[in-house]
Protein backbone atom coordinates (compact mmCIF):
# COMPACT_ATOMS: atom_id res chain seq x y z
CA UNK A 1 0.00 0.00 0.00
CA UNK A 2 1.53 3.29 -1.11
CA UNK A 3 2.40 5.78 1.65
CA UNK A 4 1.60 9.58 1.77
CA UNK A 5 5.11 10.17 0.44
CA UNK A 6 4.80 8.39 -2.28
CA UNK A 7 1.07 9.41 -3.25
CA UNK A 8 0.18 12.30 -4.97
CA UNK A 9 -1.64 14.81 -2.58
CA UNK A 10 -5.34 14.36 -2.20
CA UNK A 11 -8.33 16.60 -3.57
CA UNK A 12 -9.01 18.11 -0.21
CA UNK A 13 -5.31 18.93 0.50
CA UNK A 14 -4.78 20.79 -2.38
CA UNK A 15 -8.47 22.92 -1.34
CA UNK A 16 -7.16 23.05 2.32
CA UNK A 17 -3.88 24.81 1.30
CA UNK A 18 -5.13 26.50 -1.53
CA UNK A 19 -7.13 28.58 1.20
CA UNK A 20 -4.05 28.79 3.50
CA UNK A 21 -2.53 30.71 0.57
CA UNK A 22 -5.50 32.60 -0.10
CA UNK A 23 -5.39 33.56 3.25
CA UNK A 24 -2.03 34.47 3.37
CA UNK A 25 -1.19 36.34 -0.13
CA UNK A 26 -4.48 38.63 0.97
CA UNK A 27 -2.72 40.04 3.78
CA UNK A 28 0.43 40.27 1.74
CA UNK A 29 -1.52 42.53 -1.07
CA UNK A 30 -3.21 44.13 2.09
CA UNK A 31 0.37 45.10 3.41
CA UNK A 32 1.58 46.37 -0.03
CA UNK A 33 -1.52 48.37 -0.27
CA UNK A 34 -1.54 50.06 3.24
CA UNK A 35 2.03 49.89 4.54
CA UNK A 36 1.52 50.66 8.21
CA UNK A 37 4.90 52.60 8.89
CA UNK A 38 5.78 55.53 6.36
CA UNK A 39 9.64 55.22 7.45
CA UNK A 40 9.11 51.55 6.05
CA UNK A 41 10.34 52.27 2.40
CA UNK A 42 9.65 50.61 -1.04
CA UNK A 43 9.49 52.69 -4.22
CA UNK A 44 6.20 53.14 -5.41
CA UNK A 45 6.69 51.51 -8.93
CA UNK A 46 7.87 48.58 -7.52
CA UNK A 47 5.19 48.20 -4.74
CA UNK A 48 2.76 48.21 -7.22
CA UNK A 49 4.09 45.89 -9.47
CA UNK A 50 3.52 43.24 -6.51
CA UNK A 51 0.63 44.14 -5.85
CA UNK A 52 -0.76 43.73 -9.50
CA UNK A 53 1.15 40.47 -9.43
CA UNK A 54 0.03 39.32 -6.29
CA UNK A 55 -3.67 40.24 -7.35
CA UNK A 56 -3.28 38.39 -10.60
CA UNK A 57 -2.59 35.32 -8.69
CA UNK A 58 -5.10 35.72 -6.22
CA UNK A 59 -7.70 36.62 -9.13
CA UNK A 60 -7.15 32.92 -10.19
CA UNK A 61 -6.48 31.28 -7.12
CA UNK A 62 -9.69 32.33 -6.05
CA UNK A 63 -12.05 30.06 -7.58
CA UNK A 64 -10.43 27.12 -6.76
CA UNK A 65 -11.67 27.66 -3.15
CA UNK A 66 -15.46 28.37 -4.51
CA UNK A 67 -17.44 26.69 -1.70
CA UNK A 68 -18.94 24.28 -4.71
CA UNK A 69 -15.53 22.79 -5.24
CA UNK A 70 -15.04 22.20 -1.29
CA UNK A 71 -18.12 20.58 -1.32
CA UNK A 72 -17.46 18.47 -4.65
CA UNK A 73 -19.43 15.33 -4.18
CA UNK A 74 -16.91 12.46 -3.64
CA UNK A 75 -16.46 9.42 -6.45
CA UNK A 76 -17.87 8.83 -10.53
CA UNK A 77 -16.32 9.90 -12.85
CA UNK A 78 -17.35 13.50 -13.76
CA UNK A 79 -16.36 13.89 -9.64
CA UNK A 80 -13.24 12.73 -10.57
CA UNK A 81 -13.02 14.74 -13.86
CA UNK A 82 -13.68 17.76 -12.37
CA UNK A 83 -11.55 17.30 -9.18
CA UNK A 84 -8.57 16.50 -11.96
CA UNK A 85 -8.94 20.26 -13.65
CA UNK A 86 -9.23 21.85 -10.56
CA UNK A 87 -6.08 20.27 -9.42
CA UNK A 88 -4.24 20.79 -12.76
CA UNK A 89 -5.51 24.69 -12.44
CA UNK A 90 -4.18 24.93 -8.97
CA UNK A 91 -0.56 23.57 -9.33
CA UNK A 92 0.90 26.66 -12.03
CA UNK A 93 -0.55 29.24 -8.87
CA UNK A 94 1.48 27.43 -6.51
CA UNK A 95 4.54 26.95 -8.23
CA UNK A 96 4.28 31.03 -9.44
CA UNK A 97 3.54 31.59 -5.36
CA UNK A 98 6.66 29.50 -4.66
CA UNK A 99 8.95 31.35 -6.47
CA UNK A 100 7.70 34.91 -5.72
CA UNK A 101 7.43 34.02 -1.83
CA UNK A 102 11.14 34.66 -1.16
CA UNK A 103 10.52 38.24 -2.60
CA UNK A 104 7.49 38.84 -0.63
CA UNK A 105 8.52 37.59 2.73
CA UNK A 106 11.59 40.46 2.85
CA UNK A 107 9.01 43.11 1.74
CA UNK A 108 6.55 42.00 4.17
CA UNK A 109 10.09 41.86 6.90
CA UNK A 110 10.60 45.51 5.85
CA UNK A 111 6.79 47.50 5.28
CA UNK A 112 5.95 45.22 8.78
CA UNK A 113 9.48 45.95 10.58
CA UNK A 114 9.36 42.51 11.75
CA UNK A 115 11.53 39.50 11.63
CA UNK A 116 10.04 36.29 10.12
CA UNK A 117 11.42 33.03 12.59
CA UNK A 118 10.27 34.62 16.14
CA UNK A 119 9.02 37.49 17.94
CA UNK A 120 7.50 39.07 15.33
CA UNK A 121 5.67 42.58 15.74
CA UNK A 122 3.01 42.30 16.18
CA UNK A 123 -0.37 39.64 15.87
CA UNK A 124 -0.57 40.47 12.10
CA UNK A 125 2.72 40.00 11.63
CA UNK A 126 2.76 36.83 14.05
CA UNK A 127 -0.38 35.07 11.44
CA UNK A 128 1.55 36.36 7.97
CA UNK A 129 4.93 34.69 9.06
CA UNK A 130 4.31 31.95 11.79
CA UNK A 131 1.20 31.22 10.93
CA UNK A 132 -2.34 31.45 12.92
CA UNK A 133 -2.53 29.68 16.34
CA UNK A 134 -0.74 26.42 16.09
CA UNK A 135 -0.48 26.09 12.87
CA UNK A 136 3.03 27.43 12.06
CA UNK A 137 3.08 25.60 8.69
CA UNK A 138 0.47 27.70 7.06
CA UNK A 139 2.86 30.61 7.77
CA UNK A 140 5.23 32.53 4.99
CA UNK A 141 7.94 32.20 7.05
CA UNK A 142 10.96 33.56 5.28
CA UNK A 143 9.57 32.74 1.78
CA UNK A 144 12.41 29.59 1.54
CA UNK A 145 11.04 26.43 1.88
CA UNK A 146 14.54 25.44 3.41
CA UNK A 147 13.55 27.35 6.64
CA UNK A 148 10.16 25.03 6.08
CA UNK A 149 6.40 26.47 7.31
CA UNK A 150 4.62 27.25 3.97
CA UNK A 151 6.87 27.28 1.41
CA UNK A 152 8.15 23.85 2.09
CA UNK A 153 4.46 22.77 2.45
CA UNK A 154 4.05 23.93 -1.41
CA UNK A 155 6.89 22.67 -2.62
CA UNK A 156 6.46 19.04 -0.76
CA UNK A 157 2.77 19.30 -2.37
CA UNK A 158 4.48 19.99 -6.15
CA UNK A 159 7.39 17.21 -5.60
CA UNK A 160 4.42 14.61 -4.50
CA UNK A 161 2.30 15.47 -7.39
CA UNK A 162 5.33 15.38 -9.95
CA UNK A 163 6.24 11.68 -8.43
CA UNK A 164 3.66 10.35 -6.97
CA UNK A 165 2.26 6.70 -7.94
CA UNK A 166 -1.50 7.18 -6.84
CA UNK A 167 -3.58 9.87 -5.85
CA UNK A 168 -3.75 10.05 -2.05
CA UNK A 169 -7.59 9.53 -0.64
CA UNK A 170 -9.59 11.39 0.22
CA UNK A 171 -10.29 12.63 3.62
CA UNK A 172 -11.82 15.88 4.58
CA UNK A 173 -9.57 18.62 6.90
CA UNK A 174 -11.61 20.92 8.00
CA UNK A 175 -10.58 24.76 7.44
CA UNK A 176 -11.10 27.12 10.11
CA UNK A 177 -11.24 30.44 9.23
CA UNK A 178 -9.04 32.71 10.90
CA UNK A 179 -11.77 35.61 10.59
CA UNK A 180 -14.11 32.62 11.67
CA UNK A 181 -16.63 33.39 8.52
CA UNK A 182 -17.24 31.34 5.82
CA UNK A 183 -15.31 31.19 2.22
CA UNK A 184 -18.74 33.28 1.00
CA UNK A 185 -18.06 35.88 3.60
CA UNK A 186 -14.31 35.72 3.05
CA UNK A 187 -14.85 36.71 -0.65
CA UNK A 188 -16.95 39.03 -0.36
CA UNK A 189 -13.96 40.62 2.53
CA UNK A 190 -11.27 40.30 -0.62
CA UNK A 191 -13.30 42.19 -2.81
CA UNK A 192 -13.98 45.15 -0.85
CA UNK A 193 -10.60 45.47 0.61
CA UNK A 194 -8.58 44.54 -2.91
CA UNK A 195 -11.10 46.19 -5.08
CA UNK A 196 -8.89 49.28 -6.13
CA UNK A 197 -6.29 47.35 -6.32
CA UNK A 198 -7.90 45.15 -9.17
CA UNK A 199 -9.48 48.35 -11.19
CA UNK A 200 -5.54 49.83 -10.99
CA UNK A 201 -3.78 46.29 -12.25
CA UNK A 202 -6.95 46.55 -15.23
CA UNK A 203 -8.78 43.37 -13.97
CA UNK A 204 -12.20 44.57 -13.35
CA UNK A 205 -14.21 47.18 -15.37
């Protein structure tokens, strides 16, 4: 029987941390938008830049976590069809988030003027780099997945899928919101707060 390590991640996992990254590049475009210390300096070109980038990927990430793909009935073939494309639409984000993440962690060190590993300032800060509660993993960390947290969580999820002999099982992990609403109420949060943000990058009309 083939081991976790050698399976290719499951349907849910890839939901699960598709909303951990959700999660987390909307308070990195939050933090680009609204530094919170004027002293904390990036030129303006460049700040933008990230953010359009950062909103492009979010724009797309974003409807991988609809709530009618969490709930995707489980088993047939049109199930497994349609679990396939999400999966397949999912993986190009990641890898794009994985090599950008290095990048946004030392912004997010500078605009935030907090380290990444410990004692970071501030509860915002604490959720964006060590991750919310417990769950240290679903932290950026400092955007390398050799210091691990979520960057080495991506990059174990890409190696898995790349080698993997059987797709893993699946079995539901509940997400808990850190804002303890529901993805409906969490989208509706993006789009107010990143709404200028997507007119400026020329998403929206």
């Amino acid at each position: 029987m083939a081991t976790e390590e050698t399976q290719k991640p499951s349907f849910d996992e890839w939901i699960y941390w598709a909303q951990v990254v959700l999660d987390r590049l909307t308070s990195v475009v939050h933090v680009y938008n609204k530094p919170p210390h004027p002293d904390a300096f990036i030129p303006e070109n460049e700040r933008q830049l990230k953010v359009s980038q950062a909103v492009d990927i979010l724009r797309r990430l974003h409807p991988a976590t609809d709530e009618n793909n969490i709930k995707l009935p489980r088993g047939g073939a049109s199930a497994d069809s349609a679990e396939a494309q999400i999966i397949a639409d999912i993986q190009p984000l990641f890898r794009d988030v994985l090599h950008r993440l290095p990048c946004w962690s030392t912004d997010m060190q500078t605009l935030l003027k907090s380290p990444w590993f410990d004692n970071c300032n501030g509860h915002f800060a604490n959720v964006l780099f060590r991750g919310p509660g417990d769950r240290e993993n679903e932290g950026i960390g400092s955007g390398m997945p050799i210091h691990g947290r979520l960057p080495e969580v991506i990059q174990n999820m890409l190696e898995r899928e790349s080698i993997g002999d059987s797709r893993a099982p699946r079995e539901e992990k509940p997400r808990t919101s850190d804002l303890k609403t529901n993805r409906d109420e969490l989208s509706r949060l993006w789009t107010k707060r990143n709404i200028s943000s997507l007119r400026s990058a020329g998403r929206i009309d």
